[in-house]
C-alpha atoms as a PDB file:
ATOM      1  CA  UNK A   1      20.545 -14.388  -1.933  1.00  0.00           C
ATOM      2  CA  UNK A   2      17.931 -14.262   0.790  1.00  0.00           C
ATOM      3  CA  UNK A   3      18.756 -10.841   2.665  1.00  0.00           C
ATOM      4  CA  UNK A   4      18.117 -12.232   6.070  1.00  0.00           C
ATOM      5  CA  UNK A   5      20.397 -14.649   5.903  1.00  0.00           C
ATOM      6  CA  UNK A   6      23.466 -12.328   4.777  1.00  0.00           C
ATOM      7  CA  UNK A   7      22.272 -10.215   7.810  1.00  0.00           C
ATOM      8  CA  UNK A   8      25.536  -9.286   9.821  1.00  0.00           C
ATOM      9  CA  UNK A   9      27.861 -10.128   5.877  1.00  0.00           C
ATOM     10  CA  UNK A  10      29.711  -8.104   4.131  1.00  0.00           C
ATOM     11  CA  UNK A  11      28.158  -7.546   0.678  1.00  0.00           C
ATOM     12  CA  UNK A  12      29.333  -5.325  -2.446  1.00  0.00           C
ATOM     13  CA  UNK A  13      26.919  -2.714  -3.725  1.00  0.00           C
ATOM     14  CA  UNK A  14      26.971  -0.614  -6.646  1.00  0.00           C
ATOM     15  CA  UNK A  15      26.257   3.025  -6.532  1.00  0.00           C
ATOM     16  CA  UNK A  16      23.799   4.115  -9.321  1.00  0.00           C
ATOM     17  CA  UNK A  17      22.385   7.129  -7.416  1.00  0.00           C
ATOM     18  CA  UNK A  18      25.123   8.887  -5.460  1.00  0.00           C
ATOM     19  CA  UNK A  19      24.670  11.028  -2.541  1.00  0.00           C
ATOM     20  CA  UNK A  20      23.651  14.499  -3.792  1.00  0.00           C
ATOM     21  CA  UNK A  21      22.099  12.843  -7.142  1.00  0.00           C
ATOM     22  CA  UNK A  22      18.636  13.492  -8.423  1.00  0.00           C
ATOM     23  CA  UNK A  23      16.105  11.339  -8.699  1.00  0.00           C
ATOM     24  CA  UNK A  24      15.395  11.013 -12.038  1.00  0.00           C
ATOM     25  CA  UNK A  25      11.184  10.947 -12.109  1.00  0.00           C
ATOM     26  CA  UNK A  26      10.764  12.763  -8.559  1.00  0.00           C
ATOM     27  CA  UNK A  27      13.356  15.525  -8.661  1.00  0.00           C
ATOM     28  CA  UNK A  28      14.238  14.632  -4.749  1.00  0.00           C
ATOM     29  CA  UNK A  29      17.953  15.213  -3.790  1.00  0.00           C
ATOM     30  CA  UNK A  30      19.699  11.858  -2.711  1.00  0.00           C
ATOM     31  CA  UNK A  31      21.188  12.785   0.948  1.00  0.00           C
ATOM     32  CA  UNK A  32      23.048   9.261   1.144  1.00  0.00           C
ATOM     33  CA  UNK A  33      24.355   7.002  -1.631  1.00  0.00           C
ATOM     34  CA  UNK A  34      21.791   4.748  -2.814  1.00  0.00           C
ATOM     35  CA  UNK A  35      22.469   2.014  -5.513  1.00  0.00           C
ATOM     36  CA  UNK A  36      21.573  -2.249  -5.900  1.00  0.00           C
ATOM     37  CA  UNK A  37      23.569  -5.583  -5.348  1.00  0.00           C
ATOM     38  CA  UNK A  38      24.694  -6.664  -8.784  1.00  0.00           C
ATOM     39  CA  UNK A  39      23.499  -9.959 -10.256  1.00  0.00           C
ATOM     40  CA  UNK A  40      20.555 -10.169  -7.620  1.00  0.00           C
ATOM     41  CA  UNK A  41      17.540  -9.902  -8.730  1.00  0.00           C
ATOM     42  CA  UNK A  42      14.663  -7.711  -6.603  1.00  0.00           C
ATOM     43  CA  UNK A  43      10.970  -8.525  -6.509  1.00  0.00           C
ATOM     44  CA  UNK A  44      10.480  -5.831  -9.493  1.00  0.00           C
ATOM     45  CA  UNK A  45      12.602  -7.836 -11.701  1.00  0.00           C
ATOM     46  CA  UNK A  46      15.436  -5.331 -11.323  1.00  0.00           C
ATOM     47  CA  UNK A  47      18.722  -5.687  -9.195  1.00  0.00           C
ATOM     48  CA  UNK A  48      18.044  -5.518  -5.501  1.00  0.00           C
ATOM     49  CA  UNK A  49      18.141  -1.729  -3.907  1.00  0.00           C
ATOM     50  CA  UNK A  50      20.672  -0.753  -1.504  1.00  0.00           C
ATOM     51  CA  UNK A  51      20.641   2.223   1.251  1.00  0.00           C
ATOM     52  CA  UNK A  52      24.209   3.122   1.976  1.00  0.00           C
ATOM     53  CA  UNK A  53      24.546   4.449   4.885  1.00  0.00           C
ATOM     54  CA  UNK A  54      27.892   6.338   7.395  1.00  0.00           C
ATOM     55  CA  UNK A  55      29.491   7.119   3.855  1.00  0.00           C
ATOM     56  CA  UNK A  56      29.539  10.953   3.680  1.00  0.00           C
ATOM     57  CA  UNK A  57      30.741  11.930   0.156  1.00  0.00           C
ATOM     58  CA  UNK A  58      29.576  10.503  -3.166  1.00  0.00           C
ATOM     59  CA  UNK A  59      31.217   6.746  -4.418  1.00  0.00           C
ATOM     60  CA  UNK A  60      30.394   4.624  -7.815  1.00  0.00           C
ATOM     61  CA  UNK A  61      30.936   0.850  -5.374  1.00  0.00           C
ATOM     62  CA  UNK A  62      31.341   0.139  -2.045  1.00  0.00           C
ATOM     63  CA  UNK A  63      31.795  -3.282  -0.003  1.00  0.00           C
ATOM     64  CA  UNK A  64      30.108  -2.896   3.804  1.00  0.00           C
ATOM     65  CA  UNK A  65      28.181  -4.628   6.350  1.00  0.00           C
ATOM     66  CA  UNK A  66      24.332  -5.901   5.908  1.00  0.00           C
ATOM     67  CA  UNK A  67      22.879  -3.757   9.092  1.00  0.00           C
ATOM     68  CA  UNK A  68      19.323  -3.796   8.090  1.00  0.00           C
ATOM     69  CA  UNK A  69      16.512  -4.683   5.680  1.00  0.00           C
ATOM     70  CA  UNK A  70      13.268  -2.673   4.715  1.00  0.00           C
ATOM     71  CA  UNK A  71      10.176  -4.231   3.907  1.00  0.00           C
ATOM     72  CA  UNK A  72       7.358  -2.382   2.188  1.00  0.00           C
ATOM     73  CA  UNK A  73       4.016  -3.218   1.876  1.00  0.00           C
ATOM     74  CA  UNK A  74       2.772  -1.374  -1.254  1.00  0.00           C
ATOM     75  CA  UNK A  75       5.728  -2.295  -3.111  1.00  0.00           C
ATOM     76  CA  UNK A  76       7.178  -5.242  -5.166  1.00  0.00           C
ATOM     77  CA  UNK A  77      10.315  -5.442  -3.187  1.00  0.00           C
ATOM     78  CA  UNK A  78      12.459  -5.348   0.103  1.00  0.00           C
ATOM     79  CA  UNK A  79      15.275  -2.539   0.418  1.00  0.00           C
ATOM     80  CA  UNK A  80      18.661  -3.310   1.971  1.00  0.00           C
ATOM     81  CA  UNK A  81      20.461  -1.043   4.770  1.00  0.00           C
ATOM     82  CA  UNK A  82      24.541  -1.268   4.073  1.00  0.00           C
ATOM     83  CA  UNK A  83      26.925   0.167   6.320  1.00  0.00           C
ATOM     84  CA  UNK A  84      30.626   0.405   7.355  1.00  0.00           C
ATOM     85  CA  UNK A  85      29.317   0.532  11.303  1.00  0.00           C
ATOM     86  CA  UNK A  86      26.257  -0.903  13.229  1.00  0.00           C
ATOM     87  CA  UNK A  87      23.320   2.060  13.704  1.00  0.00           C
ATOM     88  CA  UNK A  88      20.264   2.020  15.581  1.00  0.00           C
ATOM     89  CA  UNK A  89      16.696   1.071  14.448  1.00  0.00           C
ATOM     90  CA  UNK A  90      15.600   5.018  15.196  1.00  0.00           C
ATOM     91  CA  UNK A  91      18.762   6.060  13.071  1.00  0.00           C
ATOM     92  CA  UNK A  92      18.288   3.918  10.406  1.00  0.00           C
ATOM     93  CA  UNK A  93      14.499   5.130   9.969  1.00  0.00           C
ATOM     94  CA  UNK A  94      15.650   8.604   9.761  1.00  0.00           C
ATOM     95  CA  UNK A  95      18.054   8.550   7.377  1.00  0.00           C
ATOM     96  CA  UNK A  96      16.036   6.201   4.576  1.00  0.00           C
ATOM     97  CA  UNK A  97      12.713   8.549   5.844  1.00  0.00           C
ATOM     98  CA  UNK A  98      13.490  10.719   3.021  1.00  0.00           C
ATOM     99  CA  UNK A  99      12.185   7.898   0.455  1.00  0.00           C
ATOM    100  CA  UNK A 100      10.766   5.802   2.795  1.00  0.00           C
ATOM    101  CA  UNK A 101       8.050   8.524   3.289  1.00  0.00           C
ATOM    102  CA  UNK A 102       6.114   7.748   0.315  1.00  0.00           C
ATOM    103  CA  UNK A 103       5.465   4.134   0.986  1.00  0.00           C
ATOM    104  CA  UNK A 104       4.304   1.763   4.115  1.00  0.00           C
ATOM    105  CA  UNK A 105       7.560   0.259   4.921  1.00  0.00           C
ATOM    106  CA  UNK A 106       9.220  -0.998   8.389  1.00  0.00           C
ATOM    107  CA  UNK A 107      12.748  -2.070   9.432  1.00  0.00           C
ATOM    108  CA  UNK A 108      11.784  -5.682   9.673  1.00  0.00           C
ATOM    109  CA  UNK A 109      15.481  -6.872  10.284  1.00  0.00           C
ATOM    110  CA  UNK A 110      18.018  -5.250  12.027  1.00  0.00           C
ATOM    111  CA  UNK A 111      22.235  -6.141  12.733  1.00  0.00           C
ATOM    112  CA  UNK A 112      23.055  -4.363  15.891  1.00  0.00           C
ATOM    113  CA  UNK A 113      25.624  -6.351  16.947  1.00  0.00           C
ATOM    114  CA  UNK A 114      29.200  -4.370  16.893  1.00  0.00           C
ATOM    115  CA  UNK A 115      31.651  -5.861  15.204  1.00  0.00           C
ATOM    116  CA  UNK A 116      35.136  -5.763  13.774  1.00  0.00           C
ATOM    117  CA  UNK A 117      37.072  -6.518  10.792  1.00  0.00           C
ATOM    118  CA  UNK A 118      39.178  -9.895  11.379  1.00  0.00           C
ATOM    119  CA  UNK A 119      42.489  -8.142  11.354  1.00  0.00           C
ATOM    120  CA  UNK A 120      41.642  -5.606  14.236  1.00  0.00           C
ATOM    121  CA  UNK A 121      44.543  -5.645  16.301  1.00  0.00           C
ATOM    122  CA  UNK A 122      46.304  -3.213  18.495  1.00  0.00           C
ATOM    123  CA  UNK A 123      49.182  -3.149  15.545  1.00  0.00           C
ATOM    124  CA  UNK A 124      46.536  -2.198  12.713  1.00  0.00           C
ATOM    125  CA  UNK A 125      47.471   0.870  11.308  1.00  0.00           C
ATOM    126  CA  UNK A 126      43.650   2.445  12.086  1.00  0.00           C
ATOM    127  CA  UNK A 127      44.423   1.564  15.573  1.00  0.00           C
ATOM    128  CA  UNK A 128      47.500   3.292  15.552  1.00  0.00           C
ATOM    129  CA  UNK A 129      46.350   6.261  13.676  1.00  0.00           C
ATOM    130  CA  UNK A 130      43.609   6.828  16.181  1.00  0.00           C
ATOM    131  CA  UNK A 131      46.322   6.391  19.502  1.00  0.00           C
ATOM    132  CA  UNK A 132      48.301   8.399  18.001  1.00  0.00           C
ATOM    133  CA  UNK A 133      45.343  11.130  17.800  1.00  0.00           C
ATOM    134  CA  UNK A 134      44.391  10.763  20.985  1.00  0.00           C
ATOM    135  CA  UNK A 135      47.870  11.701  22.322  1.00  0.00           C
ATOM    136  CA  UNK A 136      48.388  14.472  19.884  1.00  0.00           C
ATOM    137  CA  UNK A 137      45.010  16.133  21.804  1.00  0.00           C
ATOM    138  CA  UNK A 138      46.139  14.603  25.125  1.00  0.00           C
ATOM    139  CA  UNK A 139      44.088  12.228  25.605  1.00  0.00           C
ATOM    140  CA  UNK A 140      45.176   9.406  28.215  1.00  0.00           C
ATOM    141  CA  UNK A 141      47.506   6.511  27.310  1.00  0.00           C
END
């Protein structure tokens, strides 16, 4: 898997270090889930690392979009950004900046494109749900 060209994909991640975790040499709380992409290998020889970001309680897998990829220059490895919605490149910076701090790293990719899941219609039941919302609080129709 070359991360820049799964830019935009969904991928599946595993969660090895859930939000509200601790890191296990530095003693830093986790504020977001962070885990790898099974079966692919990183440059340190272990499975590829995995921000997860716009997921605000604690999960053990989750299957989102490729919105970003870190580079670091005084490491062995790239780190990817995963996401169930698109965020910006200032965003994204904040919310890794609590690891990211220790190392020279930069958002060298970015997916900023919106997008929607292939069965977004009018009739899907999200849709609905959120109409249905909006006219509960009185919104317009």
């Amino acid at each position: 898997m070359k991360p820049e060209e799964s830019l935009g994909k969904l991928i599946k991640i595993k969660i090895d270090r859930p939000m509200g975790s601790k890191h296990p040499k530095h003693g830093f709380i986790y504020p977001i889930n962070y885990g790898y992409v099974p079966g692919v290998i990183g440059g340190d020889g272990e499975e590829l690392d995995a921000y997860l970001l716009g997921v605000f309680e604690p999960v053990e897998e989750y299957e989102g979009r490729l919105i970003g990829i870190i580079y670091r220059e005084n490491d062995v490895e790239e780190k990817l950004v995963v996401a169930p919605r698109t965020y910006t490149a200032e965003q994204i910076t904040a919310l890794v900046e609590f690891q990211e701090r220790w190392f020279v790293s930069r958002l060298a990719y970015i997916y900023d494109k919106p997008y929607w899941p292939e069965d977004f219609t009018i009739d899907a039941p999200e849709v609905q749900k959120a109409i249905k919302t909006v006219d509960k609080l009185g919104g317009e129709k």
